[in-house]
C-alpha atoms as a PDB file:
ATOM      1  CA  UNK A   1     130.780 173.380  67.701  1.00  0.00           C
ATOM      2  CA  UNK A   2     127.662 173.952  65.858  1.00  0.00           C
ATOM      3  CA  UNK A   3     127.148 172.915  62.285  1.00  0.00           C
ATOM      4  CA  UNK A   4     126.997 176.778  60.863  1.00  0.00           C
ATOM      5  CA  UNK A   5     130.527 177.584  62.269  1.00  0.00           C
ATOM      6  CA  UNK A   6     132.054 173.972  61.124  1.00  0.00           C
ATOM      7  CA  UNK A   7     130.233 175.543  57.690  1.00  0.00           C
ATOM      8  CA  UNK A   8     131.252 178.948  57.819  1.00  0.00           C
ATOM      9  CA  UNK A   9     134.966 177.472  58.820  1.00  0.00           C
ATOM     10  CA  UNK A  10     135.126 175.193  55.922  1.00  0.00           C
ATOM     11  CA  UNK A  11     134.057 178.082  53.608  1.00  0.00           C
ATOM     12  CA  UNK A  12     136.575 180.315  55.000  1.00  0.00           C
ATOM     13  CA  UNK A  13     139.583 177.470  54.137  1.00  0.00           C
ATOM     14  CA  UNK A  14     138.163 177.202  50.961  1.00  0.00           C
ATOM     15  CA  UNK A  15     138.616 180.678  50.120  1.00  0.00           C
ATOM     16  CA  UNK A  16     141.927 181.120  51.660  1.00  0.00           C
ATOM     17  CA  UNK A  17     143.497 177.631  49.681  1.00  0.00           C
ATOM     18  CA  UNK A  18     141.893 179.558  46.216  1.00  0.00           C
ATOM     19  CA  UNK A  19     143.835 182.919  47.141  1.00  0.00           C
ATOM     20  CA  UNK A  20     147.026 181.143  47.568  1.00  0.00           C
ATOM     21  CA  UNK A  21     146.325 178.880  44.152  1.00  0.00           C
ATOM     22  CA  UNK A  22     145.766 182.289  42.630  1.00  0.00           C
ATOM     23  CA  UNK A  23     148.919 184.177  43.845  1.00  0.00           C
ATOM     24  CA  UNK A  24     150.859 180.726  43.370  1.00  0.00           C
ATOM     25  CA  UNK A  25     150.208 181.179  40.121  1.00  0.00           C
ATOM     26  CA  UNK A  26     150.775 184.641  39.470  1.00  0.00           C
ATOM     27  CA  UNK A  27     154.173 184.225  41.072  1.00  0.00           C
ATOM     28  CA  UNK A  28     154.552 181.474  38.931  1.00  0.00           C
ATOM     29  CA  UNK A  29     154.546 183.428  35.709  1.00  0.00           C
ATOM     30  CA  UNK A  30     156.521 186.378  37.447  1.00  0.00           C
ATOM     31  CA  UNK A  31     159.375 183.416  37.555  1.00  0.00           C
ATOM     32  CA  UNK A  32     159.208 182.520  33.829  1.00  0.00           C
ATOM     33  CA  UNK A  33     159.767 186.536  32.833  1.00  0.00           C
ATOM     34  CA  UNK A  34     162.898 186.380  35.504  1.00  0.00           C
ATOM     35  CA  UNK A  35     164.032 183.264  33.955  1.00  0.00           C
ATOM     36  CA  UNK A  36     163.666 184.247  30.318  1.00  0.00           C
ATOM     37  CA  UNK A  37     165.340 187.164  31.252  1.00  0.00           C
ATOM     38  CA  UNK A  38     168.211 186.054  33.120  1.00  0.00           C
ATOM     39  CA  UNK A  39     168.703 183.051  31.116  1.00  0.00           C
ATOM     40  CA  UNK A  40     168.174 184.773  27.826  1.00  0.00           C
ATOM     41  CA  UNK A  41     169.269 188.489  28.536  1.00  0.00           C
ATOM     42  CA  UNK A  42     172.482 188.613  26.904  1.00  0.00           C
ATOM     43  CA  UNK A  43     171.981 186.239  24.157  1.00  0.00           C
ATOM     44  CA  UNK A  44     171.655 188.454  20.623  1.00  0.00           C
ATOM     45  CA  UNK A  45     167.948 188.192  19.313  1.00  0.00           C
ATOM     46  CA  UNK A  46     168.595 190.108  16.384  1.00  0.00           C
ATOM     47  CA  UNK A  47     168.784 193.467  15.271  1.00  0.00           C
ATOM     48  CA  UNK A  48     165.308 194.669  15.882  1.00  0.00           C
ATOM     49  CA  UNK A  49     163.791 197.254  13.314  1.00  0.00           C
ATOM     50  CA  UNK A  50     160.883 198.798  14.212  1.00  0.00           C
ATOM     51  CA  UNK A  51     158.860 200.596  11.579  1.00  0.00           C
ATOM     52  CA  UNK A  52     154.986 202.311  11.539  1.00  0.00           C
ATOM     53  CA  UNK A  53     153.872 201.969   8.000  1.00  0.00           C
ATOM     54  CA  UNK A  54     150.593 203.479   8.986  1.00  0.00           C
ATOM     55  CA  UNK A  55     150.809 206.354  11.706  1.00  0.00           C
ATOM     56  CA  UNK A  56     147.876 208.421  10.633  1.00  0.00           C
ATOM     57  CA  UNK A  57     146.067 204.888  11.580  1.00  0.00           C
ATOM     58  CA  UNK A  58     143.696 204.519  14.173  1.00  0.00           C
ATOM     59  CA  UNK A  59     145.348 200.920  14.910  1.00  0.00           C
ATOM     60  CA  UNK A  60     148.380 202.723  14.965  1.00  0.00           C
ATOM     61  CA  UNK A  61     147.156 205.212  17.945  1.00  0.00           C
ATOM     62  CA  UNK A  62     146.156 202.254  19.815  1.00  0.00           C
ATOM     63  CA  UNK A  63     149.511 200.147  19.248  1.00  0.00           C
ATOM     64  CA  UNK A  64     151.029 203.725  20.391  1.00  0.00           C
ATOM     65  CA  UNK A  65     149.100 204.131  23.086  1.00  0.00           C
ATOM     66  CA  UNK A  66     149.359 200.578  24.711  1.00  0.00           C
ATOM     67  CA  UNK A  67     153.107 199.594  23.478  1.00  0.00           C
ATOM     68  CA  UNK A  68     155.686 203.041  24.301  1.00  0.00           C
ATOM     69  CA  UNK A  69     158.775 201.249  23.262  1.00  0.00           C
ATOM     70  CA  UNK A  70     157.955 198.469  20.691  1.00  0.00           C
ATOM     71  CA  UNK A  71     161.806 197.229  20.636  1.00  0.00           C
ATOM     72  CA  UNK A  72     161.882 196.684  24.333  1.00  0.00           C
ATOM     73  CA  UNK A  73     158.535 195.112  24.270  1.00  0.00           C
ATOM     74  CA  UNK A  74     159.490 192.860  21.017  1.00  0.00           C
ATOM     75  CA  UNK A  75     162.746 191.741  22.891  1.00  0.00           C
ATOM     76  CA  UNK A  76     160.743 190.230  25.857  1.00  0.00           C
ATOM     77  CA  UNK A  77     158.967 188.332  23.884  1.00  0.00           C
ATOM     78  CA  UNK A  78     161.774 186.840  21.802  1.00  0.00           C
ATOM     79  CA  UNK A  79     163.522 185.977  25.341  1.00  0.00           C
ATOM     80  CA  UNK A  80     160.241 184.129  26.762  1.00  0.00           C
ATOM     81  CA  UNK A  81     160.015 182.329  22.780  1.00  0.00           C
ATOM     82  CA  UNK A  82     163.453 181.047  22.937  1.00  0.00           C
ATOM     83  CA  UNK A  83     163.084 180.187  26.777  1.00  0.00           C
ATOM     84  CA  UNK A  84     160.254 177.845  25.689  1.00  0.00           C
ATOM     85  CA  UNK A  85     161.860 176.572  22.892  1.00  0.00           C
ATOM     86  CA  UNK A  86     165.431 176.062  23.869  1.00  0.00           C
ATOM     87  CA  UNK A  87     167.248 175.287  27.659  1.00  0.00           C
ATOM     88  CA  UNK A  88     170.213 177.529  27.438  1.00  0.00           C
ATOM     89  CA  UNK A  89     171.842 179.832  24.741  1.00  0.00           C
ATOM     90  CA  UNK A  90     174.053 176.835  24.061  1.00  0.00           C
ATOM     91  CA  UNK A  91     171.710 174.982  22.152  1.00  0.00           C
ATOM     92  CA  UNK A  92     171.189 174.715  18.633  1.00  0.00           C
ATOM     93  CA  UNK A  93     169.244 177.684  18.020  1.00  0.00           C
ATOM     94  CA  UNK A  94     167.627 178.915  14.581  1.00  0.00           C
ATOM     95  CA  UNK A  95     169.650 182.360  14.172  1.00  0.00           C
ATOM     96  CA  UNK A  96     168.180 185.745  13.702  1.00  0.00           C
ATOM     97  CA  UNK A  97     170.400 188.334  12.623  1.00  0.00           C
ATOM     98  CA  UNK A  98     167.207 191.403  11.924  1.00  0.00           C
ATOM     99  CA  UNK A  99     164.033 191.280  12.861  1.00  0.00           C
ATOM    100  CA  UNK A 100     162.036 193.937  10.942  1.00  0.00           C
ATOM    101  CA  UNK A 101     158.961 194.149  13.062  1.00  0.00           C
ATOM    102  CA  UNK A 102     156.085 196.728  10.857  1.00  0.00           C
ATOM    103  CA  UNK A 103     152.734 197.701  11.477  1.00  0.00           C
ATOM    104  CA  UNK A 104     150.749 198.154   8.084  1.00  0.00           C
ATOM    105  CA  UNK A 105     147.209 199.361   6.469  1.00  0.00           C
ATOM    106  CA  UNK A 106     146.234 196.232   5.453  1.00  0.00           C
ATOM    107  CA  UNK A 107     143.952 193.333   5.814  1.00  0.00           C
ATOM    108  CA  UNK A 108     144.893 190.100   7.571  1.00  0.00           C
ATOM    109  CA  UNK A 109     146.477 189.607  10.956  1.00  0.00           C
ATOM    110  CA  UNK A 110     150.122 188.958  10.742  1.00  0.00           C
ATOM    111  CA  UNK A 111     152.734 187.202   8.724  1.00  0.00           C
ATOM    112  CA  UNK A 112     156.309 186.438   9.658  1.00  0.00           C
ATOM    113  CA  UNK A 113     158.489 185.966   6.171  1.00  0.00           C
ATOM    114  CA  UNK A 114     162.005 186.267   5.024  1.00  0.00           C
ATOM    115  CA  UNK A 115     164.769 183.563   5.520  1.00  0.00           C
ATOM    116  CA  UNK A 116     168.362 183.136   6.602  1.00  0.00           C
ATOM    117  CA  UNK A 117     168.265 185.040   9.531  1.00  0.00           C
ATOM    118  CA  UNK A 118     166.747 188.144   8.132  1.00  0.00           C
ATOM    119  CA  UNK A 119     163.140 188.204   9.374  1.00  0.00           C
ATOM    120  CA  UNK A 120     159.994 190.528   8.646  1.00  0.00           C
ATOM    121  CA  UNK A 121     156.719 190.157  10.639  1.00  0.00           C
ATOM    122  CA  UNK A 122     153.585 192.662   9.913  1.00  0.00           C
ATOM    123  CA  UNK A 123     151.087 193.270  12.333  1.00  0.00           C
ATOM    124  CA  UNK A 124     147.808 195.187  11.043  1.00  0.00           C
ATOM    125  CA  UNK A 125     146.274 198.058  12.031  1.00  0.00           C
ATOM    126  CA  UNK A 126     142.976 197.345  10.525  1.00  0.00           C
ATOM    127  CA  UNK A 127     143.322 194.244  13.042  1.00  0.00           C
ATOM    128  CA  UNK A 128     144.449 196.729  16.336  1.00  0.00           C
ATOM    129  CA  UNK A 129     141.600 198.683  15.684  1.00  0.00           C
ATOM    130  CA  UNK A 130     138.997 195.763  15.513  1.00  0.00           C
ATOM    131  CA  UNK A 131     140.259 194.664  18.477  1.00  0.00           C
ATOM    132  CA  UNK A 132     139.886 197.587  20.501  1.00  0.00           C
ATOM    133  CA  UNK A 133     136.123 197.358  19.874  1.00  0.00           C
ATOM    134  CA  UNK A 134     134.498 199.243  22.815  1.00  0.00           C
ATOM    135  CA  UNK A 135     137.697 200.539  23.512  1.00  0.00           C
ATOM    136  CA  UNK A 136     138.446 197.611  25.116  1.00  0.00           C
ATOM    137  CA  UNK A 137     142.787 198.216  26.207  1.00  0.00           C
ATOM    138  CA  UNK A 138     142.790 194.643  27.610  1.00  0.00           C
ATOM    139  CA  UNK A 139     141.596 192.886  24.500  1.00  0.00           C
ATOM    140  CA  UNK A 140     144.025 194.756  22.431  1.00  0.00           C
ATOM    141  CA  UNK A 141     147.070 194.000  24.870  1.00  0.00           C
ATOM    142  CA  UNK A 142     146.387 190.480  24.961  1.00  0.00           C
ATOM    143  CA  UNK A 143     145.850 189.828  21.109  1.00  0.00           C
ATOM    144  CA  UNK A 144     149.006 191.638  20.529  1.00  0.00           C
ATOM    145  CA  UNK A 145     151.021 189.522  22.895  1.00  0.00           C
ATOM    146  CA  UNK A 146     149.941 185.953  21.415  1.00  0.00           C
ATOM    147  CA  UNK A 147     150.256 187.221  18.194  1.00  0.00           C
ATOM    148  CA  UNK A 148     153.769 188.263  18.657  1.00  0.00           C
ATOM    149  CA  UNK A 149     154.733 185.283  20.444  1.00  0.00           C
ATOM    150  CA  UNK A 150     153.313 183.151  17.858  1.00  0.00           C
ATOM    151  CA  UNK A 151     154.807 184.799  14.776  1.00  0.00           C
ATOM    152  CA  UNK A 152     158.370 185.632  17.019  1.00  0.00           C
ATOM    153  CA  UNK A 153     158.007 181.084  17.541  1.00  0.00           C
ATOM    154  CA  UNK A 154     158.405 181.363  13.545  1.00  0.00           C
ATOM    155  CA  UNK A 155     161.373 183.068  13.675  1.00  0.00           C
ATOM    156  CA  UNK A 156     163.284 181.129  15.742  1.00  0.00           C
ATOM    157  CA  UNK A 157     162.017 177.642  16.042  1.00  0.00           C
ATOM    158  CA  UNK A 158     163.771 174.691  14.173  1.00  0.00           C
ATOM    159  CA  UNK A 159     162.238 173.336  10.963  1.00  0.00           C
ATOM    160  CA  UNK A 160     162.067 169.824   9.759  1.00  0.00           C
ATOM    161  CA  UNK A 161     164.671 168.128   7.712  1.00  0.00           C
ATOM    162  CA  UNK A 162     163.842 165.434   4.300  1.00  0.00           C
ATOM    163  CA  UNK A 163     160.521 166.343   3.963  1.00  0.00           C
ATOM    164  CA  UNK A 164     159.848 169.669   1.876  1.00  0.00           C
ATOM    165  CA  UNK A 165     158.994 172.789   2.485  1.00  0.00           C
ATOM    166  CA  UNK A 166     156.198 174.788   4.241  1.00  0.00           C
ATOM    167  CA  UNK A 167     154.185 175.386   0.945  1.00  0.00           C
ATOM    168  CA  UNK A 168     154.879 171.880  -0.387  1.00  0.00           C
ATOM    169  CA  UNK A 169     154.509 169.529   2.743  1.00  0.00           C
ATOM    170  CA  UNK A 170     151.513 169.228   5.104  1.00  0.00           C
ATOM    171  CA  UNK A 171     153.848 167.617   8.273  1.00  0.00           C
ATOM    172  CA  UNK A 172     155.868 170.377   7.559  1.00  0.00           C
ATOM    173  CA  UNK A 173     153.426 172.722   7.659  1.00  0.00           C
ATOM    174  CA  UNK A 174     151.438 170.908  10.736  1.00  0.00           C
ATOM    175  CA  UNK A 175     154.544 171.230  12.860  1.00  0.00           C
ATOM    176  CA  UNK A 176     155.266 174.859  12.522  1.00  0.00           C
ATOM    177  CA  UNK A 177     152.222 175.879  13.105  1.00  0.00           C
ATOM    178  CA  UNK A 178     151.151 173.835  15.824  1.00  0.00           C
ATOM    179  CA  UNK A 179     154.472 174.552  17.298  1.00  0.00           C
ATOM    180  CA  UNK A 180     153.762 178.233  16.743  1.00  0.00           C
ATOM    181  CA  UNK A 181     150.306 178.013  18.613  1.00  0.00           C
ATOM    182  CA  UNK A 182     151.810 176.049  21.603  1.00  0.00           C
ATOM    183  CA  UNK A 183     154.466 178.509  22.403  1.00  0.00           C
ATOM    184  CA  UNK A 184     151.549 180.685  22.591  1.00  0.00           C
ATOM    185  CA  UNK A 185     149.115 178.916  24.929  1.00  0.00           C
ATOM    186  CA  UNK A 186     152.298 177.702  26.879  1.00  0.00           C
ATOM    187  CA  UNK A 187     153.211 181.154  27.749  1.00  0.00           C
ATOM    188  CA  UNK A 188     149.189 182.449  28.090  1.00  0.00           C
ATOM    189  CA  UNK A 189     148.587 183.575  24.586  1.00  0.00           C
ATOM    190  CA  UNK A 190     144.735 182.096  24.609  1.00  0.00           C
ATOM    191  CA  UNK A 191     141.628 182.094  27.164  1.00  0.00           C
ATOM    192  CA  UNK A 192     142.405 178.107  28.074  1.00  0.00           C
ATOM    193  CA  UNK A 193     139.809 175.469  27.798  1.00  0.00           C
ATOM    194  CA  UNK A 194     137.618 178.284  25.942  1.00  0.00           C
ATOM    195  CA  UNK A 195     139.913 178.893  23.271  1.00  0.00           C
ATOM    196  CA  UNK A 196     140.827 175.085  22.469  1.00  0.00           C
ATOM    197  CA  UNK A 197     139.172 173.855  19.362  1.00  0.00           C
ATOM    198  CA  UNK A 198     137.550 170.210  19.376  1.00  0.00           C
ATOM    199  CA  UNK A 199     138.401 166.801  17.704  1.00  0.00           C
ATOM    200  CA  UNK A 200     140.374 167.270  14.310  1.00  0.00           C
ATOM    201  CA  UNK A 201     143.779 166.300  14.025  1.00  0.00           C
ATOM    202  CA  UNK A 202     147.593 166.955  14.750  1.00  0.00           C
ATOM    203  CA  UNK A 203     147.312 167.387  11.437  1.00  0.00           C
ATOM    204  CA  UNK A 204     145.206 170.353  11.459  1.00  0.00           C
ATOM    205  CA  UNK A 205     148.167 172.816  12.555  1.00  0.00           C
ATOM    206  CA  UNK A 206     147.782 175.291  14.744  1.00  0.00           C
ATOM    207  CA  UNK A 207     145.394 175.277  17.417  1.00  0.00           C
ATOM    208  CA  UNK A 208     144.755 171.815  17.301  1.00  0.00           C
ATOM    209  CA  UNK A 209     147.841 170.817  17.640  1.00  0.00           C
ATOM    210  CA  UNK A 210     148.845 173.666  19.663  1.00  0.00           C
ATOM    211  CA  UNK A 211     146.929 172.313  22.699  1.00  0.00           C
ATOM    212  CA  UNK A 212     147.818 168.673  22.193  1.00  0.00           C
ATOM    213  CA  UNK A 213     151.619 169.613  22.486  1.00  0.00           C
ATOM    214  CA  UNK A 214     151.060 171.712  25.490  1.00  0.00           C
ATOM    215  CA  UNK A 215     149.059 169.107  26.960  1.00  0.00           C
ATOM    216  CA  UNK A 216     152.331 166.475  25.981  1.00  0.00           C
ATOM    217  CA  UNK A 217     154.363 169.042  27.831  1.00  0.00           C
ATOM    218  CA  UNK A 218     151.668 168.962  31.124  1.00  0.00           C
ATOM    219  CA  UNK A 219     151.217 165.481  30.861  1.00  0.00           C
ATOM    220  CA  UNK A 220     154.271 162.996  29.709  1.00  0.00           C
ATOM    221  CA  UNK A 221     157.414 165.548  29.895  1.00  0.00           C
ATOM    222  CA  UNK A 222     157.728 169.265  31.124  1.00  0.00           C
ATOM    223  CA  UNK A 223     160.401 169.893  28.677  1.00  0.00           C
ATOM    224  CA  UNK A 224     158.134 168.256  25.590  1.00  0.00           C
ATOM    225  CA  UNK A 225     158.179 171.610  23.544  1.00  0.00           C
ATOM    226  CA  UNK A 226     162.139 172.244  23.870  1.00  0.00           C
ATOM    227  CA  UNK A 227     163.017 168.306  22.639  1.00  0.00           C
ATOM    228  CA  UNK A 228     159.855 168.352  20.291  1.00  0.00           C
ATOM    229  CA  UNK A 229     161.859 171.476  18.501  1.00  0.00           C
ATOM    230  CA  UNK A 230     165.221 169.596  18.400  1.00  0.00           C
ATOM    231  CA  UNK A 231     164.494 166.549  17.430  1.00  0.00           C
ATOM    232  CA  UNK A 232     163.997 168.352  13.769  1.00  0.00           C
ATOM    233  CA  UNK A 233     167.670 168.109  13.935  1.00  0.00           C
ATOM    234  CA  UNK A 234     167.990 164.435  15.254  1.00  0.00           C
ATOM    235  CA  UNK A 235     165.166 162.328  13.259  1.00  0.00           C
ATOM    236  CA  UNK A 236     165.729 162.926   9.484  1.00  0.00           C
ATOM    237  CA  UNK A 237     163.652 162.682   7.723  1.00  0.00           C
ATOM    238  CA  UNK A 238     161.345 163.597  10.200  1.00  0.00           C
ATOM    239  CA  UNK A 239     158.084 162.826  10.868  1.00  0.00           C
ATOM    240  CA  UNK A 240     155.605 163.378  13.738  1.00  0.00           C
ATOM    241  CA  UNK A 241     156.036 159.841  15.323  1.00  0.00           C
ATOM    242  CA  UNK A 242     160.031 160.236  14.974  1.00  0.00           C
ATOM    243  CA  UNK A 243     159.561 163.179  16.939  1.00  0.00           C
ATOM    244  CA  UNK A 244     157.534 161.601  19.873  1.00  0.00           C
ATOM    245  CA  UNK A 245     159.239 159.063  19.878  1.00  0.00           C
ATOM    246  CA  UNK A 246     162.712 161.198  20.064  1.00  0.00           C
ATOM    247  CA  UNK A 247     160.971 163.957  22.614  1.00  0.00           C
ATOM    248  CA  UNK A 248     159.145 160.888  24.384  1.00  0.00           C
ATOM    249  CA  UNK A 249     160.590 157.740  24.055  1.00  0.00           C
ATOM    250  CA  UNK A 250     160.373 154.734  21.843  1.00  0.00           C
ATOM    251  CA  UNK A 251     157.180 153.393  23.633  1.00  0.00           C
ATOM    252  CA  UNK A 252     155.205 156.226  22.491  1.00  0.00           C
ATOM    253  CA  UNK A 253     152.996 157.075  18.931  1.00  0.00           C
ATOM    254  CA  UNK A 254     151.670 160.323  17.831  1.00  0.00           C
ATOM    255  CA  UNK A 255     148.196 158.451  16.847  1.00  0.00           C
ATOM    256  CA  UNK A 256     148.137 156.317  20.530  1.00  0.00           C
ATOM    257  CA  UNK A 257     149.008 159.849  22.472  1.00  0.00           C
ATOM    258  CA  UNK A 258     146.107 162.084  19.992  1.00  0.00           C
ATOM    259  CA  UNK A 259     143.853 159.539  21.054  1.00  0.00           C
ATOM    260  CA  UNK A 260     144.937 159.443  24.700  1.00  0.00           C
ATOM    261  CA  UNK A 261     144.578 163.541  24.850  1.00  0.00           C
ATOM    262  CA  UNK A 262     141.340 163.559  22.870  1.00  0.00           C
ATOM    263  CA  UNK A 263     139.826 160.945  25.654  1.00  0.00           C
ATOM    264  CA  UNK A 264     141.407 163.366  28.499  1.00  0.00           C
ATOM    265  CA  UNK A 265     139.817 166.631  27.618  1.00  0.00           C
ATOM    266  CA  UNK A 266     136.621 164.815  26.904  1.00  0.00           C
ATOM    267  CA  UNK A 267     136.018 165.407  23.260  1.00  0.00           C
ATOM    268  CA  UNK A 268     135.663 161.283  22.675  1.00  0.00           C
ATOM    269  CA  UNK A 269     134.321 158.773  25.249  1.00  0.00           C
ATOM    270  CA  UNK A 270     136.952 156.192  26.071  1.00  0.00           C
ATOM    271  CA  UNK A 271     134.966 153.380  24.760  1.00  0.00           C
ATOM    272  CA  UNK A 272     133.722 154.826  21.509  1.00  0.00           C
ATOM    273  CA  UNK A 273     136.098 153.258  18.621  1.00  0.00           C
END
């Protein structure tokens, strides 16, 4: 056999191992919708309300357009939120009696607020329609996804014990929205390695600590997100290293581990200090 076929072979394999990677994968994420359904399908997510504060919008049109039954599409979220969160509707789950899901005329991108169980989340039009710049559909879809799975993470996620509030506690705050953000890169919500923001902190919330939990999750423990969550109920008061160490084991710090990830995606060399 010549060299050109042993090269033309070898390209051939190479190409047929990347089409099964990519349909592996696809199939992969066609199992976590059946899951999250069939895990999650009878447990009660709340009573969703679905109001248009804006309809003469242009975001509006395009939510319209794109999302034909907003309950049915806010309920599959929800299931594939609490599937990341939780293993089983036995758990200890954060209830949510309404959801009152609105889009609005205003600035900003979206806010989840109300407590007890009765939830409100606005998503803005103003924000729909800058999204759909060049009338791009895809854009649109998947900003209104991560969103929703990010704010939906706020409404049903645990919250720390002994240590404040949101408004009055940076851990606090650190946790919930890093948690937030990880439910939503877990389940696709960002563009990867091109949406993940360098060096900070844990302590910078969201993003930040987003990836550093999923990356916990790929890394020391597939089920990292769902004990990270309940250990808000186990380490009191709680604290970022209580919670590794509960999710993780004693052996583990949250400083050790940030350093650890930061070394692994390359945003310090291993020897710097």
């Amino acid at each position: 056999m010549n060299k050109k076929c042993i090269v033309l072979i070898g390209c051939l394999i190479s190409v047929f191992c990347a089409c099964n990677m990519k349909v592996s994968k696809e199939v992969t994420e066609s199992q976590k919708i059946e899951v999250a359904d069939s895990v999650w399908g009878d447990y009660f997510i709340g009573n969703i309300i679905f109001e248009d504060k804006a309809p003469k919008s242009e975001g509006s049109r395009i939510y319209h357009d794109l999302i034909p039954d907003p309950k049915s599409y806010i309920s599959r979220q929800a299931r594939t939120v609490l599937n990341t969160l939780y293993y089983s509707p036995e758990d200890s789950i954060a209830p949510v009696h309404t959801l009152h899901y609105t889009l609005e005329d205003i600035d900003g991108i979206s806010a989840k607020g109300g407590s007890d169980g009765d939830i409100s989340i606005f998503y803005s039009t103003r924000h729909i329609a800058k999204s759909f710049v060049n009338n791009d559909t895809a854009k649109v879809d998947f900003e209104t996804r991560g969103v929703l799975l990010h704010e939906l993470t706020h409404a049903y996620q645990l919250e720390p014990q002994g240590i404040g509030a949101y408004g009055t506690n940076k851990v606090f705050w650190a946790f919930i929205e890093g948690m937030a953000d990880a439910v939503r890169i877990a389940n696709g919500g960002f563009h990867g390695e091109k949406d993940r923001p360098k060096g900070g902190s844990y302590m910078d919330g969201y993003r930040k600590a987003g990836y550093f939990f999923v990356w916990l999750r790929d890394n020391k423990d597939p089920d990292f997100l769902r004990k990270f969550n309940r250990s808000t109920l186990e380490v009191i008061p709680w604290s970022f290293d209580g919670g590794i160490k509960y999710a993780l084991g004693k052996s583990y710090d949250i400083d050790t581990l940030w350093r650890e990830y930061q070394v692994a995606v390359g945003d310090i060399e291993e020897n710097k200090q």
